[in-house]
C-alpha atoms as a PDB file:
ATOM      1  CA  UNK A   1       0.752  37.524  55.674  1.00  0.00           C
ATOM      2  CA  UNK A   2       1.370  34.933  52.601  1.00  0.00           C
ATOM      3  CA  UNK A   3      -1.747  35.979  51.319  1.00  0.00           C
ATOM      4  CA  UNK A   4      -0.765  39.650  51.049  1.00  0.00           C
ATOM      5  CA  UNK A   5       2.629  38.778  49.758  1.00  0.00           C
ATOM      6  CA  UNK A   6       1.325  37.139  46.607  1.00  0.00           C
ATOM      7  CA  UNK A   7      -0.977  39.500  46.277  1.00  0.00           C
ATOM      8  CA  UNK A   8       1.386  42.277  46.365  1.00  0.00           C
ATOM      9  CA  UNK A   9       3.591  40.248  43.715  1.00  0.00           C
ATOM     10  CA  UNK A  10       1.113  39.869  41.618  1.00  0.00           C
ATOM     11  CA  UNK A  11       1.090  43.411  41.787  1.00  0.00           C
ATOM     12  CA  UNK A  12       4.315  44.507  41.272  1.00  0.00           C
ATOM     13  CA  UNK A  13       4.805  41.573  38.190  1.00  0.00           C
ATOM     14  CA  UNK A  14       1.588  43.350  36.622  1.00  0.00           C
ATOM     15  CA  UNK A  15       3.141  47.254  36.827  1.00  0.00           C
ATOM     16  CA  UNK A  16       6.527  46.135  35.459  1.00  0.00           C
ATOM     17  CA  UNK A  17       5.340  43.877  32.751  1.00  0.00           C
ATOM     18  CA  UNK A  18       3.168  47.084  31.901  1.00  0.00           C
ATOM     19  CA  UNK A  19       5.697  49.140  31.961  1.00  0.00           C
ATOM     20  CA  UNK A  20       7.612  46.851  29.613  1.00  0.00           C
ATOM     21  CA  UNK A  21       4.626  46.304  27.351  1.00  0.00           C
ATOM     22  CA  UNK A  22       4.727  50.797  27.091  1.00  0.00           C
ATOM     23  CA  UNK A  23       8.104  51.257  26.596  1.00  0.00           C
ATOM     24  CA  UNK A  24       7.925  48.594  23.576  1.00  0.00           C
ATOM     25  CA  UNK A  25       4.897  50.306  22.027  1.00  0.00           C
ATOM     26  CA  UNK A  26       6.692  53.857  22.331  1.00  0.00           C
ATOM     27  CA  UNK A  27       9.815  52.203  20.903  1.00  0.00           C
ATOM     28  CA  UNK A  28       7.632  50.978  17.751  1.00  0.00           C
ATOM     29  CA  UNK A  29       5.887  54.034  17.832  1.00  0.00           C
ATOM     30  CA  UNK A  30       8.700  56.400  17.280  1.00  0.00           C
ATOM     31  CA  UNK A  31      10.355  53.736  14.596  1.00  0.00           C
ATOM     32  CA  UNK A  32       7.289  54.098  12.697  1.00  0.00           C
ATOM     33  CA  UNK A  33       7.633  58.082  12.724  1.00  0.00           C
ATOM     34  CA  UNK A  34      11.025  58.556  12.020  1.00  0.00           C
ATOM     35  CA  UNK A  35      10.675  56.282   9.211  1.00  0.00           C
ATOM     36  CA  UNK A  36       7.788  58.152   8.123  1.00  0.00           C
ATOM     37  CA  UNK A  37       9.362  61.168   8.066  1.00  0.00           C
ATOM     38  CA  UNK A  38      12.685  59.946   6.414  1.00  0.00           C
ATOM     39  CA  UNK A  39      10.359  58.906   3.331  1.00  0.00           C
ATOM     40  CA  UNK A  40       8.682  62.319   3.460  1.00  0.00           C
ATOM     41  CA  UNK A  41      11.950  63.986   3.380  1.00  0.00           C
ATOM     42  CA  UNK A  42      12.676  61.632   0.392  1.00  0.00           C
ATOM     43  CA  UNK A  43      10.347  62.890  -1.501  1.00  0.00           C
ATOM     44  CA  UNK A  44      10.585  66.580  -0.408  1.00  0.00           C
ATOM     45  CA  UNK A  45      14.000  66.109  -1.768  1.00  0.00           C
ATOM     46  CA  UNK A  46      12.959  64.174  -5.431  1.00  0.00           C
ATOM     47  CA  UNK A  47      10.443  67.099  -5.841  1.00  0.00           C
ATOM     48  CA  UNK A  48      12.820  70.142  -5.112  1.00  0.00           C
ATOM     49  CA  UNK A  49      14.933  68.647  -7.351  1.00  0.00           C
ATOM     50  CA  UNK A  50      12.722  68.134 -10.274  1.00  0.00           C
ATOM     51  CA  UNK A  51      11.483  71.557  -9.734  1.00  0.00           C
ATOM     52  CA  UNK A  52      15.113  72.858 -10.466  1.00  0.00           C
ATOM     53  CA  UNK A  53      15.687  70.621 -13.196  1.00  0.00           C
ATOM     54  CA  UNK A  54      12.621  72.384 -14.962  1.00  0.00           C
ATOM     55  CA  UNK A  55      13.350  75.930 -13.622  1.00  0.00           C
ATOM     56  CA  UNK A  56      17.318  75.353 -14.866  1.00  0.00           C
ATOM     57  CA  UNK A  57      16.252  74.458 -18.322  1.00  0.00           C
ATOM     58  CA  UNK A  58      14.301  78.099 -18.573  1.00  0.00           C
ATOM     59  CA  UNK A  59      16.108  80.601 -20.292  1.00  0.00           C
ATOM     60  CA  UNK A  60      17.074  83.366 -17.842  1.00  0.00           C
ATOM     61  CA  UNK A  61      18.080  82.935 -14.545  1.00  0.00           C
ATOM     62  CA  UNK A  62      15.910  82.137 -11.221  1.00  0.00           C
ATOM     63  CA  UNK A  63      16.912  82.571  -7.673  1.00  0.00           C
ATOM     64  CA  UNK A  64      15.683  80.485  -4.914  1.00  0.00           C
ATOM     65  CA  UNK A  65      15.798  81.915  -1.172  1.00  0.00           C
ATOM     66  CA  UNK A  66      15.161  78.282   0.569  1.00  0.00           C
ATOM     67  CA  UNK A  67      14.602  77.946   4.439  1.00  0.00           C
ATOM     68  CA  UNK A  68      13.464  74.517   5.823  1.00  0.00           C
ATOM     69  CA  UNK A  69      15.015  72.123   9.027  1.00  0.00           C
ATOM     70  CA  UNK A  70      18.111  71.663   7.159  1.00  0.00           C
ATOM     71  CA  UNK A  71      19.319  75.240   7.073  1.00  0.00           C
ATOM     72  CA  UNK A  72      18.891  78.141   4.709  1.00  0.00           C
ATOM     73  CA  UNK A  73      20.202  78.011   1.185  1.00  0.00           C
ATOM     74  CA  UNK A  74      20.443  80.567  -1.723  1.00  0.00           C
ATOM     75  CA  UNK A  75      20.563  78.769  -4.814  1.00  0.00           C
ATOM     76  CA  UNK A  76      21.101  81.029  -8.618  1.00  0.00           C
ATOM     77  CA  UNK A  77      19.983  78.850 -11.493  1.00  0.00           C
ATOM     78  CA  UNK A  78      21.265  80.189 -14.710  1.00  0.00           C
ATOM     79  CA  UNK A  79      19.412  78.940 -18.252  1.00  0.00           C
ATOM     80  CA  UNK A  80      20.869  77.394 -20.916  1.00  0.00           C
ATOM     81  CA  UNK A  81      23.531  79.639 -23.076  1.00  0.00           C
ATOM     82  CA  UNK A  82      23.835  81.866 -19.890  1.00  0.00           C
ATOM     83  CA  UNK A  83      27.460  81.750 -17.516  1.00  0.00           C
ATOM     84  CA  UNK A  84      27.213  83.334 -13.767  1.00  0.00           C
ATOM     85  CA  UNK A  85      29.253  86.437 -13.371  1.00  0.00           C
ATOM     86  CA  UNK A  86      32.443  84.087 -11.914  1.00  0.00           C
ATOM     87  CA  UNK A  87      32.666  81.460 -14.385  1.00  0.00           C
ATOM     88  CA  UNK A  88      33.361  83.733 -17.208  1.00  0.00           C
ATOM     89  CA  UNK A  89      36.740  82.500 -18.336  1.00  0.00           C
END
């Protein structure tokens, strides 16, 4: 009955250090991704934003209709020399 008792031990010390050895891995794993996607996001943002810088300096005016996982966004860029309708003063 020893016999089986150790064996069984070893058993049960072998699924939980597993486990323990899994949930680490999956712990690193989705570190890794969100910080992955924070610096994809980073640079999502950097390029948007150069993009308007260049469109902005166009005479004329643009307008973006933007949709992504932050929301949905309208934006009116207006070129140099040029006022929107509500800042006219």
């Amino acid at each position: 009955m020893e016999h089986i008792s150790a064996e069984l031990l070893s058993a049960v010390v072998t699924v939980v250090g597993g486990l323990g050895v899994s949930g680490l891995t999956r712990a690193w794993i989705l570190h890794r991704t969100r910080l992955q996607l924070a610096r994809e996001r980073s640079a999502r943002a950097a390029a948007r934003a150069a993009g308007l810088t260049q469109l902005a300096g166009r005479p004329g005016s643009v307008r973006i209709d933007e949709r992504d996982e932050d929301g949905h966004r309208v934006v009116e860029l207006h070129g140099p020399g040029r006022a929107a309708a509500g800042e006219a003063a």
